[in-house]
PDB file of N, CA and C in Angstrom:
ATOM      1  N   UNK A   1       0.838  -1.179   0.000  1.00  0.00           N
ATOM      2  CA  UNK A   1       0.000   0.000   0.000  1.00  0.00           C
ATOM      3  C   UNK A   1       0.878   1.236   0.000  1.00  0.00           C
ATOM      4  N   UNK A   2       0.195   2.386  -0.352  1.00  0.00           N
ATOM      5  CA  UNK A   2       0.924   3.546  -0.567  1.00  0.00           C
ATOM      6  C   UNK A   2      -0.159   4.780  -0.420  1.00  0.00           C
ATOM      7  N   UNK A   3       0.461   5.957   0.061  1.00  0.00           N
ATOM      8  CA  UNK A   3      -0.090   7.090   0.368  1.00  0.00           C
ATOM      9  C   UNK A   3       0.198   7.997  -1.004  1.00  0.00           C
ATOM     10  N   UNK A   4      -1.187   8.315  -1.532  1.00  0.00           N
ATOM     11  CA  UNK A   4      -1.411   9.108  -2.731  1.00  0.00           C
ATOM     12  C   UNK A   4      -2.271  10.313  -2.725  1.00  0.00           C
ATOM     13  N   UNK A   5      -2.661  11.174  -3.668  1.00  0.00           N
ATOM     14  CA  UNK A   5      -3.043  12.281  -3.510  1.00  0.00           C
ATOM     15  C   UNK A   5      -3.638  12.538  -4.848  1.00  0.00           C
ATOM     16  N   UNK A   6      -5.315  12.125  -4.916  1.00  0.00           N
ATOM     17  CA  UNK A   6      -6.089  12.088  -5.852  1.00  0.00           C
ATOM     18  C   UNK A   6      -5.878  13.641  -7.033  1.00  0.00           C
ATOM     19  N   UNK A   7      -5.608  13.349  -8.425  1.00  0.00           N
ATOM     20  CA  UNK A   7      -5.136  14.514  -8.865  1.00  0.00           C
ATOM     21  C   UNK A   7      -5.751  14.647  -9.977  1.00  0.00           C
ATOM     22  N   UNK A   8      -7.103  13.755 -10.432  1.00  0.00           N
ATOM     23  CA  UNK A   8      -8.189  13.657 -11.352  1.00  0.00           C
ATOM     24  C   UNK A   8      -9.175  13.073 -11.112  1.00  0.00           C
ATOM     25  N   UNK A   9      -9.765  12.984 -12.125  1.00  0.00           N
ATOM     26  CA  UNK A   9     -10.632  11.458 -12.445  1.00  0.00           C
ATOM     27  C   UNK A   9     -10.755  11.447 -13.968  1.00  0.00           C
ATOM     28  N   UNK A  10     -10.799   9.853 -14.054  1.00  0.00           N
ATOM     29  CA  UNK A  10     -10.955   9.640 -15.604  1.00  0.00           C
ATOM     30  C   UNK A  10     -12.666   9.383 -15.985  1.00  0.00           C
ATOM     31  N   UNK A  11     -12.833   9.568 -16.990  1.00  0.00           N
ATOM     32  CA  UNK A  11     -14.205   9.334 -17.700  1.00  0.00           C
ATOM     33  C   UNK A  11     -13.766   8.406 -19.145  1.00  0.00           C
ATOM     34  N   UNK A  12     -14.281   7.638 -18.807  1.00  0.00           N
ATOM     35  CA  UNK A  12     -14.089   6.474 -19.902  1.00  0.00           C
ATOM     36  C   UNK A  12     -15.491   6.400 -21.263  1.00  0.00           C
ATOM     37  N   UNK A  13     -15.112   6.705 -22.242  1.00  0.00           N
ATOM     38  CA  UNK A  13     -16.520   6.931 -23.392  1.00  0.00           C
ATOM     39  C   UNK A  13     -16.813   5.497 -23.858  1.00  0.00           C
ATOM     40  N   UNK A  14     -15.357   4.500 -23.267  1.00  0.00           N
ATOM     41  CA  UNK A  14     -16.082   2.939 -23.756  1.00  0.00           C
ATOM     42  C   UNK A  14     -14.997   2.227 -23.115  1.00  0.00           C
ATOM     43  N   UNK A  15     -15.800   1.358 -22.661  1.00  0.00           N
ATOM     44  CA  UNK A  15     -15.223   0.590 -22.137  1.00  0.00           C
ATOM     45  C   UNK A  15     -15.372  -1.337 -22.000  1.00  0.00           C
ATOM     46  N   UNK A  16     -15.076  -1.832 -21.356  1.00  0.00           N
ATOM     47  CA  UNK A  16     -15.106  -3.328 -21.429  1.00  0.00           C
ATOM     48  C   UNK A  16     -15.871  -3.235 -19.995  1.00  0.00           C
ATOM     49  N   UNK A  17     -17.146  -4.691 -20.386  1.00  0.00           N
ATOM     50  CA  UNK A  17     -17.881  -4.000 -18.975  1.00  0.00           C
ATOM     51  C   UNK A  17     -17.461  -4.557 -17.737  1.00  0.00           C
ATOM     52  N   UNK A  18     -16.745  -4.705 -17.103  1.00  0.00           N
ATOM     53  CA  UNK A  18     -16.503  -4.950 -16.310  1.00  0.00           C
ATOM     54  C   UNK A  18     -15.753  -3.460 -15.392  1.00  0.00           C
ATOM     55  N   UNK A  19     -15.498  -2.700 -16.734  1.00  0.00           N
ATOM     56  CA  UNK A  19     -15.824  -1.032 -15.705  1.00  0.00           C
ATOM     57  C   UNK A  19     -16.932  -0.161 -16.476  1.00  0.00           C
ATOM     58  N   UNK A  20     -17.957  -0.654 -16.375  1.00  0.00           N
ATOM     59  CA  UNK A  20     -19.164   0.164 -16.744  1.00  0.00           C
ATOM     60  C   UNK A  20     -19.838   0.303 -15.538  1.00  0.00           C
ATOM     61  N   UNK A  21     -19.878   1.936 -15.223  1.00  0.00           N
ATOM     62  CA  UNK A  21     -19.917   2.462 -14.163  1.00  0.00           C
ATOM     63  C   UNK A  21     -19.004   2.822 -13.232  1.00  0.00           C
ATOM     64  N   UNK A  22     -17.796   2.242 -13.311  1.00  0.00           N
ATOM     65  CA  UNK A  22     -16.915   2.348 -12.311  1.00  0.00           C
ATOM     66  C   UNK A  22     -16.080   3.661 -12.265  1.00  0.00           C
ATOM     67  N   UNK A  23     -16.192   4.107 -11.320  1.00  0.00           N
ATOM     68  CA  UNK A  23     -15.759   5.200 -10.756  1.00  0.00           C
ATOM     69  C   UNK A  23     -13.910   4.965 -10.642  1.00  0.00           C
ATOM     70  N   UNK A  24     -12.852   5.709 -11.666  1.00  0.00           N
ATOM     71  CA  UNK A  24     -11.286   6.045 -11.555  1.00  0.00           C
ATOM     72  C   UNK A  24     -10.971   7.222 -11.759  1.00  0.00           C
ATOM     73  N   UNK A  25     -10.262   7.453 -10.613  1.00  0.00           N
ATOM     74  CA  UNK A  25      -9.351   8.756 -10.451  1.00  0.00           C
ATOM     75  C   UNK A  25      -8.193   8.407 -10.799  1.00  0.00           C
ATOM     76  N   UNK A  26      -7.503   9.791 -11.309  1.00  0.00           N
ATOM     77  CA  UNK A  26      -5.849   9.565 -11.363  1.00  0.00           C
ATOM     78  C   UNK A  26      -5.692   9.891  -9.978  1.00  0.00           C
ATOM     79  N   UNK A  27      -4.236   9.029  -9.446  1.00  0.00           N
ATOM     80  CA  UNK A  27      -3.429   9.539  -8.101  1.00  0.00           C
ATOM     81  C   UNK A  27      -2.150   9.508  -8.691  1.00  0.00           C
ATOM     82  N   UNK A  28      -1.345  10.490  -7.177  1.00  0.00           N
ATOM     83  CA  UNK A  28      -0.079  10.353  -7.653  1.00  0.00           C
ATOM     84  C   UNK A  28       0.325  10.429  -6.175  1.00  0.00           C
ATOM     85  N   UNK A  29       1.746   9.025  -6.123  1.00  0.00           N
ATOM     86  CA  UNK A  29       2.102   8.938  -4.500  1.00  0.00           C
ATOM     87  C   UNK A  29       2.764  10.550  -3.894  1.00  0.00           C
ATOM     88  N   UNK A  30       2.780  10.538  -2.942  1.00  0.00           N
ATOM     89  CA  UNK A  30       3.157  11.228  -2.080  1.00  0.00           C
ATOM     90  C   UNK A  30       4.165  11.199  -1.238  1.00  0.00           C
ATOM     91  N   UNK A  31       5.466  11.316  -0.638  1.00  0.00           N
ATOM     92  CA  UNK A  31       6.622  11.479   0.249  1.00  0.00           C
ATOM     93  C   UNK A  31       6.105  11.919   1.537  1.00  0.00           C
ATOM     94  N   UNK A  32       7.372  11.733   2.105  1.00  0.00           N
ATOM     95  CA  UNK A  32       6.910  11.996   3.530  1.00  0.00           C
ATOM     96  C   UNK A  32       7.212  13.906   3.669  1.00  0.00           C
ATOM     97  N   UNK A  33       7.320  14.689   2.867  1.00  0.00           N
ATOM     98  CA  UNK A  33       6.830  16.068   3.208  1.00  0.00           C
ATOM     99  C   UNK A  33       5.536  16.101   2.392  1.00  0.00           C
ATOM    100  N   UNK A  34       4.523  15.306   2.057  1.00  0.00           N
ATOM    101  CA  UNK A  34       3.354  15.136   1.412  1.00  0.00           C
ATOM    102  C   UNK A  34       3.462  15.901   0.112  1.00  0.00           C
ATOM    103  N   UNK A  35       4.650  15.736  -0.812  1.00  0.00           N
ATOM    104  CA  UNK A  35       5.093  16.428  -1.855  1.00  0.00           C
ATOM    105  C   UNK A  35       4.527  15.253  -2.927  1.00  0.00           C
ATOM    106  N   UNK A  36       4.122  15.492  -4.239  1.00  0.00           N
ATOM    107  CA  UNK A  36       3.875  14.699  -5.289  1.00  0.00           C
ATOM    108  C   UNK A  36       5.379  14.023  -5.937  1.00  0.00           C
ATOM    109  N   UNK A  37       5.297  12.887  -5.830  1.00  0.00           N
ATOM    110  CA  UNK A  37       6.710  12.177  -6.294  1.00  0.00           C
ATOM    111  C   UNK A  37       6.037  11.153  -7.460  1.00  0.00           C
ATOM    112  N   UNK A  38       7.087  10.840  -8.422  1.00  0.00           N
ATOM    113  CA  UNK A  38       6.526  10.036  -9.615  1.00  0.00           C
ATOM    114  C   UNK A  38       5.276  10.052 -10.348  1.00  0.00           C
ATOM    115  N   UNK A  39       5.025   8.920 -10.824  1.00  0.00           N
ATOM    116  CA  UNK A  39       4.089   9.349 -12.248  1.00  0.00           C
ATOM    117  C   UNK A  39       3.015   9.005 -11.483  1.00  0.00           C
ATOM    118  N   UNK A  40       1.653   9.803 -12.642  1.00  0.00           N
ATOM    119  CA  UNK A  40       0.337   9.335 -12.011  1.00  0.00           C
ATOM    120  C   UNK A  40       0.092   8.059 -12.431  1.00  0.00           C
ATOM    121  N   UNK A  41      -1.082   7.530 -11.751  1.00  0.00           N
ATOM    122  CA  UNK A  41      -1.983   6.357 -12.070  1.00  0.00           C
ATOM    123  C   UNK A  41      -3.472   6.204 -12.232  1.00  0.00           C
ATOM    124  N   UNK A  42      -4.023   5.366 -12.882  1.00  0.00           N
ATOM    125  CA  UNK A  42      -5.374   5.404 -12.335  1.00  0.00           C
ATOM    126  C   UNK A  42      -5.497   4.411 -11.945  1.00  0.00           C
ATOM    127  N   UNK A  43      -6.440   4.259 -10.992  1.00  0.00           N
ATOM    128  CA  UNK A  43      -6.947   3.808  -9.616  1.00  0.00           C
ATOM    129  C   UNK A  43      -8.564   3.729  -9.784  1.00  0.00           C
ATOM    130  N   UNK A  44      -9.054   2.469  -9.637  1.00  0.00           N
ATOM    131  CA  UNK A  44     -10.548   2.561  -9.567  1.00  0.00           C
ATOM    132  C   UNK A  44     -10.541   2.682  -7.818  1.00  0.00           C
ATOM    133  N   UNK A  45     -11.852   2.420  -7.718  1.00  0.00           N
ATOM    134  CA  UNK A  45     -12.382   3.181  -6.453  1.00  0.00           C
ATOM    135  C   UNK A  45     -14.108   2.961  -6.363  1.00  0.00           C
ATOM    136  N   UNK A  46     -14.437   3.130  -5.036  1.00  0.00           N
ATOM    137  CA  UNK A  46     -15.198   2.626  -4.524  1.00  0.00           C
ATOM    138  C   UNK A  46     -16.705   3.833  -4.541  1.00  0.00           C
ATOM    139  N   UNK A  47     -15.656   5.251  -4.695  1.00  0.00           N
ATOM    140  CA  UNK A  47     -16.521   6.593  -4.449  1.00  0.00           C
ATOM    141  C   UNK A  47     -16.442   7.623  -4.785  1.00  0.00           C
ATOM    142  N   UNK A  48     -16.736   8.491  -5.342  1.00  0.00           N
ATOM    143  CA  UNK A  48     -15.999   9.349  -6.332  1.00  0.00           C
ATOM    144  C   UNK A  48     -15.633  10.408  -5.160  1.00  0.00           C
ATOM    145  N   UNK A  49     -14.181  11.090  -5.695  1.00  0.00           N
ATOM    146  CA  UNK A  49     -13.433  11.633  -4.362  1.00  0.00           C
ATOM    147  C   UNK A  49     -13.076  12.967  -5.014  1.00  0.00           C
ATOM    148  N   UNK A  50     -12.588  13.869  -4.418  1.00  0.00           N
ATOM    149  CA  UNK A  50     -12.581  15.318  -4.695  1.00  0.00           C
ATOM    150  C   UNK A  50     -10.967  15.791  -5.270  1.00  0.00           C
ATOM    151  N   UNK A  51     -10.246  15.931  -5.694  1.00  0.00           N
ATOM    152  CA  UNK A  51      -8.775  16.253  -6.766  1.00  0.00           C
ATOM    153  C   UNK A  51      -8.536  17.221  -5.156  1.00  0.00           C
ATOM    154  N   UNK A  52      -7.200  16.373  -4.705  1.00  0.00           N
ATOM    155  CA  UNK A  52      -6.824  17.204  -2.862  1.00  0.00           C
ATOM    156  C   UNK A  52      -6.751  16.481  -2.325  1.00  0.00           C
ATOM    157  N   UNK A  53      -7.699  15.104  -2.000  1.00  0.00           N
ATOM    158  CA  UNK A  53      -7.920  14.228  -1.185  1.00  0.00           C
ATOM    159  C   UNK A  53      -6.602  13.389  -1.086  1.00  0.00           C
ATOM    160  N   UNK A  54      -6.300  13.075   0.093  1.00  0.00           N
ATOM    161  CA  UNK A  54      -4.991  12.100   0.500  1.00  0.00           C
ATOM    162  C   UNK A  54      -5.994  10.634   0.461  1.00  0.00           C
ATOM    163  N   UNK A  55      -5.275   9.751   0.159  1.00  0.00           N
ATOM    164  CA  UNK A  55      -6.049   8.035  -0.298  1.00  0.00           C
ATOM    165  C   UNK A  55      -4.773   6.888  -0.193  1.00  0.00           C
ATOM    166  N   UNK A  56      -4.619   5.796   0.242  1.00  0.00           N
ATOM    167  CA  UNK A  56      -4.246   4.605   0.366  1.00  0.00           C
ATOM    168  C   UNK A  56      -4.464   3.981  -0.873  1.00  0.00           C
ATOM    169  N   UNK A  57      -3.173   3.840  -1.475  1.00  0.00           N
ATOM    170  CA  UNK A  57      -3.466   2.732  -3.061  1.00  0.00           C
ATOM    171  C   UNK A  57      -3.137   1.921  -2.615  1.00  0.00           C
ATOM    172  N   UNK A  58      -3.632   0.186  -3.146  1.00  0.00           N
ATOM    173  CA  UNK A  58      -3.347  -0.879  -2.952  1.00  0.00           C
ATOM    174  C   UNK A  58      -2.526  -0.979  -4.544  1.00  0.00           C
ATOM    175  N   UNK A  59      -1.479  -1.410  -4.438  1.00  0.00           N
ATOM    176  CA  UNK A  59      -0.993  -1.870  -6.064  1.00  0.00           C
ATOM    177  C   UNK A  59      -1.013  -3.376  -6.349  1.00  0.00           C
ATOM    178  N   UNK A  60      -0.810  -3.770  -7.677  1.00  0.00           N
ATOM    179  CA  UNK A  60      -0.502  -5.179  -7.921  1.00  0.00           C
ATOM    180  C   UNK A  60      -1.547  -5.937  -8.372  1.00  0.00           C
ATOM    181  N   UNK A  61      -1.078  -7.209  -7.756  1.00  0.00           N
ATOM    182  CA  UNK A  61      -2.499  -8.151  -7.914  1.00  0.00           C
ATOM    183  C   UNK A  61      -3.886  -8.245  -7.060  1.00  0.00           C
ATOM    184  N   UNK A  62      -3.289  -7.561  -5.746  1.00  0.00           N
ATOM    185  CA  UNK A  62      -4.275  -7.553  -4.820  1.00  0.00           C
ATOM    186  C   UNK A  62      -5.082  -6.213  -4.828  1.00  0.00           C
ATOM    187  N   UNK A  63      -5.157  -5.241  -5.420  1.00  0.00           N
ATOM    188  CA  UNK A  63      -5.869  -4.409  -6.080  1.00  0.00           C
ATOM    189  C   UNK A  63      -7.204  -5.042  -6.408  1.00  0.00           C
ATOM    190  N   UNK A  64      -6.986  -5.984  -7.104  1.00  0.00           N
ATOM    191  CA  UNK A  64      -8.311  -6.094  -7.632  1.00  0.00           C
ATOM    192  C   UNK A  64      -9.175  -6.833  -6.874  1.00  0.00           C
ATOM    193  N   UNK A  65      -9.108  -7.363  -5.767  1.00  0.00           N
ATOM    194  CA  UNK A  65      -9.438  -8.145  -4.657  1.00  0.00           C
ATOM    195  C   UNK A  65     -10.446  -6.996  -3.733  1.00  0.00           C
ATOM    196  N   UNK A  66     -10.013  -5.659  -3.834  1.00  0.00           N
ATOM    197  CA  UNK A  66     -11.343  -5.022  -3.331  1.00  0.00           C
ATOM    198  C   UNK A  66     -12.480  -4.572  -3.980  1.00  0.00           C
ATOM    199  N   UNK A  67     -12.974  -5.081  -4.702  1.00  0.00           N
ATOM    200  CA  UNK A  67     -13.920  -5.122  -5.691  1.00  0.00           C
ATOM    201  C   UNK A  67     -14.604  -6.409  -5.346  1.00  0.00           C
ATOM    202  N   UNK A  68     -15.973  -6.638  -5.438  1.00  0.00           N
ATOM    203  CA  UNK A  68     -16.953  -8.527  -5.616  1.00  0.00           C
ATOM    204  C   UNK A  68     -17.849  -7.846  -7.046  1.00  0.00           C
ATOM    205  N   UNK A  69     -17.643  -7.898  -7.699  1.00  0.00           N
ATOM    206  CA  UNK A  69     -16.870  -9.069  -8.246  1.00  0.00           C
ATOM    207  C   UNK A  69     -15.347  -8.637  -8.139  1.00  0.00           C
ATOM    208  N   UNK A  70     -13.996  -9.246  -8.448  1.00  0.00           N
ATOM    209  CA  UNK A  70     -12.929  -8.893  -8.635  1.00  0.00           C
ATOM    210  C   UNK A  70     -12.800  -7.886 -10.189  1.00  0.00           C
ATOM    211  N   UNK A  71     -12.382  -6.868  -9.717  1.00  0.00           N
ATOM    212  CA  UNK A  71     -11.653  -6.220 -11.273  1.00  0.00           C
ATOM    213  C   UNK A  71     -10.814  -5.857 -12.406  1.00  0.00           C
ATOM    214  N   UNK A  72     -10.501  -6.386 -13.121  1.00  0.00           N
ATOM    215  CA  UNK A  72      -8.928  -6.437 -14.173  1.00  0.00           C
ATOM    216  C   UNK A  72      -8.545  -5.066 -13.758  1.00  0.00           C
ATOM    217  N   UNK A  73      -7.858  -4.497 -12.206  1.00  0.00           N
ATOM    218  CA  UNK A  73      -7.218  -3.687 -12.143  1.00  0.00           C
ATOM    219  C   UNK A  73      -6.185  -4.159 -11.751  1.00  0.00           C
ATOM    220  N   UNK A  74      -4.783  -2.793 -11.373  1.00  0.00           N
ATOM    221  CA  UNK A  74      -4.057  -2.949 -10.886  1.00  0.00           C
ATOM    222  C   UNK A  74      -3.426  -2.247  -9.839  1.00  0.00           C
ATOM    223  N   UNK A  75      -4.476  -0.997  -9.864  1.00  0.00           N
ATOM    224  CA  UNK A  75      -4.299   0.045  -8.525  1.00  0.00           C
ATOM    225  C   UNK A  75      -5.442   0.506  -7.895  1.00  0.00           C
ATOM    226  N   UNK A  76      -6.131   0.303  -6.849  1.00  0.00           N
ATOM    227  CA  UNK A  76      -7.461   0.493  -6.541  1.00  0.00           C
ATOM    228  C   UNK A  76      -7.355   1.225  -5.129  1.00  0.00           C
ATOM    229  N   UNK A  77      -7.621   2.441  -4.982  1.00  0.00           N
ATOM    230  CA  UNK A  77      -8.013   3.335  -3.876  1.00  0.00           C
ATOM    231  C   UNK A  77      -8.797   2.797  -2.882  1.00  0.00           C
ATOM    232  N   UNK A  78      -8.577   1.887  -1.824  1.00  0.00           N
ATOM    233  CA  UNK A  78      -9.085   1.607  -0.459  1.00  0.00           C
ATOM    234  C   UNK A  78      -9.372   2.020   0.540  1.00  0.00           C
ATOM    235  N   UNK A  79      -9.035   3.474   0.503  1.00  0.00           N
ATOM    236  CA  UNK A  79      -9.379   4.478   1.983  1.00  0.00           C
ATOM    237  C   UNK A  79      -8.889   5.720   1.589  1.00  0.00           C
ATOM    238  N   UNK A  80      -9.808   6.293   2.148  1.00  0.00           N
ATOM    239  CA  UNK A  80      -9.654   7.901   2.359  1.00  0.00           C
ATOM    240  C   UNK A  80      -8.828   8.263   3.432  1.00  0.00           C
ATOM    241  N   UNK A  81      -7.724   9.174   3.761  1.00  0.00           N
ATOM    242  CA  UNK A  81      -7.347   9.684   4.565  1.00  0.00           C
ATOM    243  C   UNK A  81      -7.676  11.010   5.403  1.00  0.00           C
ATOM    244  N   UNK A  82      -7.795  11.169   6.692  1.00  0.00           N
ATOM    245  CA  UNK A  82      -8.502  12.089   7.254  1.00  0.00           C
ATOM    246  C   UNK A  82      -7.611  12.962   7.899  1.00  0.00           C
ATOM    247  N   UNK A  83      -6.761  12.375   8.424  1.00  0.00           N
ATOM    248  CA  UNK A  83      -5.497  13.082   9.002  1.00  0.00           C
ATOM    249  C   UNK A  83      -4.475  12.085   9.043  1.00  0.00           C
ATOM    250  N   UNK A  84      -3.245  13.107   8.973  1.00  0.00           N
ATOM    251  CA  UNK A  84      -1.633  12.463   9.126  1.00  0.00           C
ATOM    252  C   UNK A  84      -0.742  12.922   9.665  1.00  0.00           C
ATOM    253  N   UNK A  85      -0.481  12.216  10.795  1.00  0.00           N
ATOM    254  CA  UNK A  85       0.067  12.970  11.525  1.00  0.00           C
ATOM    255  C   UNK A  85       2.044  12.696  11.229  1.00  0.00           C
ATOM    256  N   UNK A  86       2.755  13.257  10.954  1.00  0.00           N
ATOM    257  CA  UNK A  86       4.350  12.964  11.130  1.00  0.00           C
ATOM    258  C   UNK A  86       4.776  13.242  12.107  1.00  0.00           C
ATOM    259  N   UNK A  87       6.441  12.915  12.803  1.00  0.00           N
ATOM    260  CA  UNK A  87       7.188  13.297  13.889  1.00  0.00           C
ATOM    261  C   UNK A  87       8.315  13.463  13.599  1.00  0.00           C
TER     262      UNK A  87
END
């Protein structure tokens, strides 16, 4: 998992249905001064979220495991972040 920082959303005009309807934002991870580091991604997701929002990506294979049915993804947004605290 990884700490990201929702920086779109995509709108798909066609798709394969298994994302018809599905709600993806682009993210892009975040460092520990909550600075944008590396490339974006898209990320399906559970809820459509606001471009600002801090979020938990799951990457890989287990991405698609939060979805029933499972989804041919590979980065899927699992939580919203509310606060973060550093030391």
């Amino acid at each position: 998992m990884k700490l990201a920082k929702v920086v779109g959303t995509v709108v798909l005009s066609q798709c394969i249905e298994p994302f018809r309807g599905q709600i993806l934002h682009l993210t892009q991870d975040i460092d520990e001064r909550l600075e944008p580091m590396g490339e974006a991604e898209v990320c399906a997701t559970w809820a459509a979220l606001r471009e600002g929002d801090a979020v938990i990506v799951e990457v890989a294979r287990e991405a698609c495991n939060a979805f029933a049915p499972p989804l041919p993804v590979d980065a899927a947004i699992v939580g919203k972040v509310d606060e973060i605290h550093l030391s």
